[in-house]
Structure formats: structure tokens, C-alpha cells
Protein backbone atom coordinates (compact mmCIF):
# COMPACT_ATOMS: atom_id res chain seq x y z
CA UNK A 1 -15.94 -37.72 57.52
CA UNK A 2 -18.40 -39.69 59.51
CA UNK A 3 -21.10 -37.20 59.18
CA UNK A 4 -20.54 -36.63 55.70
CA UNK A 5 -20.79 -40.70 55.15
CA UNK A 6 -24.15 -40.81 55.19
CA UNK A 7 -24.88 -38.23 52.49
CA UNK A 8 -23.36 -40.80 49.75
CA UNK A 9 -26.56 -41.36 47.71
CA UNK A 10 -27.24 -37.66 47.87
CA UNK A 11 -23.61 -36.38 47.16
CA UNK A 12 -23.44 -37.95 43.42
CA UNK A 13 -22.14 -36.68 40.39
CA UNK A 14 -23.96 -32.72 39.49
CA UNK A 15 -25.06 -32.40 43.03
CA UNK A 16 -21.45 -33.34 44.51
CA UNK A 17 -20.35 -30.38 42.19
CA UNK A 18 -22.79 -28.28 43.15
CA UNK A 19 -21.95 -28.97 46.95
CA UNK A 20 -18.50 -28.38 46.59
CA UNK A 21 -18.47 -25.08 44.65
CA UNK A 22 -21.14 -23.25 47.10
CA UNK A 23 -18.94 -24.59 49.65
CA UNK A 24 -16.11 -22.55 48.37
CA UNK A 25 -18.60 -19.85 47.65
CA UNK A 26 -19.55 -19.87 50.92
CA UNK A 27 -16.36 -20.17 52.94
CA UNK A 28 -14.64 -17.18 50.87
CA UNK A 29 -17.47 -15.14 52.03
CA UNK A 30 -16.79 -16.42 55.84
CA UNK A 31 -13.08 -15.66 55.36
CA UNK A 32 -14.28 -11.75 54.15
CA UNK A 33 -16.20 -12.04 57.02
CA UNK A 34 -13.15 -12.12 59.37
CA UNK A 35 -11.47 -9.75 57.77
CA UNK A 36 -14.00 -7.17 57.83
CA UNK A 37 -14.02 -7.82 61.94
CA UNK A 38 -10.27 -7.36 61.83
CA UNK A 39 -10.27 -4.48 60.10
CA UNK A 40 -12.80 -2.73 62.48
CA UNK A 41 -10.68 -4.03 65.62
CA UNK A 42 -7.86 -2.23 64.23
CA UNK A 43 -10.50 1.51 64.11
CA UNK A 44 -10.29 1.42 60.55
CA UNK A 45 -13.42 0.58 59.99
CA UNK A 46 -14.21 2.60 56.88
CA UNK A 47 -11.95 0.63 54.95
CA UNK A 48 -13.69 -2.33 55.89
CA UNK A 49 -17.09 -0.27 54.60
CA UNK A 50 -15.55 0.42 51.21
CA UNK A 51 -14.09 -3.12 50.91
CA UNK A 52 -17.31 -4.91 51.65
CA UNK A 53 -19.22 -1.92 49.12
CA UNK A 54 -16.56 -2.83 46.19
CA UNK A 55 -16.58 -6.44 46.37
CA UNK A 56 -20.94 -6.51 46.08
CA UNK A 57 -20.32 -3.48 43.28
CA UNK A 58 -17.87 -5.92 41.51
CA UNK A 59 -20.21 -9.27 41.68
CA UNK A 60 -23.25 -6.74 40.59
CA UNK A 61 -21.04 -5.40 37.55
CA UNK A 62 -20.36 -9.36 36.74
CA UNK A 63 -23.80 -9.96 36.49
CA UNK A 64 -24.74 -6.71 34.47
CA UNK A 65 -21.64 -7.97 32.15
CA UNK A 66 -23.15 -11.51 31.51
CA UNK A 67 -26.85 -10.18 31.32
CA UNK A 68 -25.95 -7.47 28.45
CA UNK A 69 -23.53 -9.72 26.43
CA UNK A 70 -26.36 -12.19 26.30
CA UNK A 71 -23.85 -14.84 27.82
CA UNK A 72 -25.65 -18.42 28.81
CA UNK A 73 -25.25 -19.15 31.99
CA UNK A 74 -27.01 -21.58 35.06
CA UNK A 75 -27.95 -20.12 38.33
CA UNK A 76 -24.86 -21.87 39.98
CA UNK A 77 -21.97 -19.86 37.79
CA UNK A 78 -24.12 -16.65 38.55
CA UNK A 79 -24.27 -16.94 42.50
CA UNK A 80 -20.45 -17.50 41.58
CA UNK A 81 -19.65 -14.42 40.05
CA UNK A 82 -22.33 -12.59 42.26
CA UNK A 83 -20.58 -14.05 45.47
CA UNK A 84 -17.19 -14.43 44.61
CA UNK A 85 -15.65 -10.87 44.48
């Protein structure tokens, strides 16, 4: 919390937002991470392969979705659904 303190000024309103949801973004993906390590420690390793293949086929088929309905969308909601899966 000390660290963090002295980003006040830059941590305000959009940007706080912004912060928060790539930090959930980005610690999903760390959590994936582990679990792809866990599954290869237990010499199943190809299940980690097709997990890791679905969940980038799944974010890629998200953003195929939003770009062929014509959907509106900022850069933050599409590194969401690109990330996400």
C-alpha cells in the first residue's frame, strides 16, 4: 500500500479502471500460467498443449465475433476478450 501511495495523481478515475481490469487480465493469465506447469509436472503435458491452444482459439474467435457483427468496442474490452479465455 505504501508503494502504491504514491501513484495517487496517476491512479484517477478512467486510468484507475484501466489499471485494475489489466490487472485482472493479467493475473488470470499468471494463474493459467501455473497451471500449465502443473499439468506438465504431472507428464500430462499434452493436455496442458491443448488447453493453452483452446483458450488463444477462444479469445481469437471473440475477436472475429465482435469484428464481423460490427460491434463498437475500445482497445481495453478487446485485450479483455482476447486475454481472458
Amino acid at each position: 500500500a505504501k508503494y502504491l501511495s504514491s501513484f495517487h495523481e496517476v491512479l484517477q478515475d478512467k486510468t484507475r479502471m484501466l489499471f485494475f481490469t489489466s490487472c485482472l487480465v493479467f493475473s488470470s493469465i499468471g494463474i493459467g500460467a501455473i497451471a500449465y506447469k502443473i499439468l506438465f509436472a504431472e507428464l500430462v503435458g499434452w493436455k496442458a498443449n491443448l488447453l493453452n491452444a483452446l483458450s488463444y482459439m477462444i479469445g481469437m474467435l471473440g475477436l472475429l465475433y465482435i469484428y464481423y457483427r460490427g460491434i463498437s468496442v475500445d482497445i481495453k474490452l478487446s485485450l479483455i476478450v482476447l486475454y481472458l479465455p
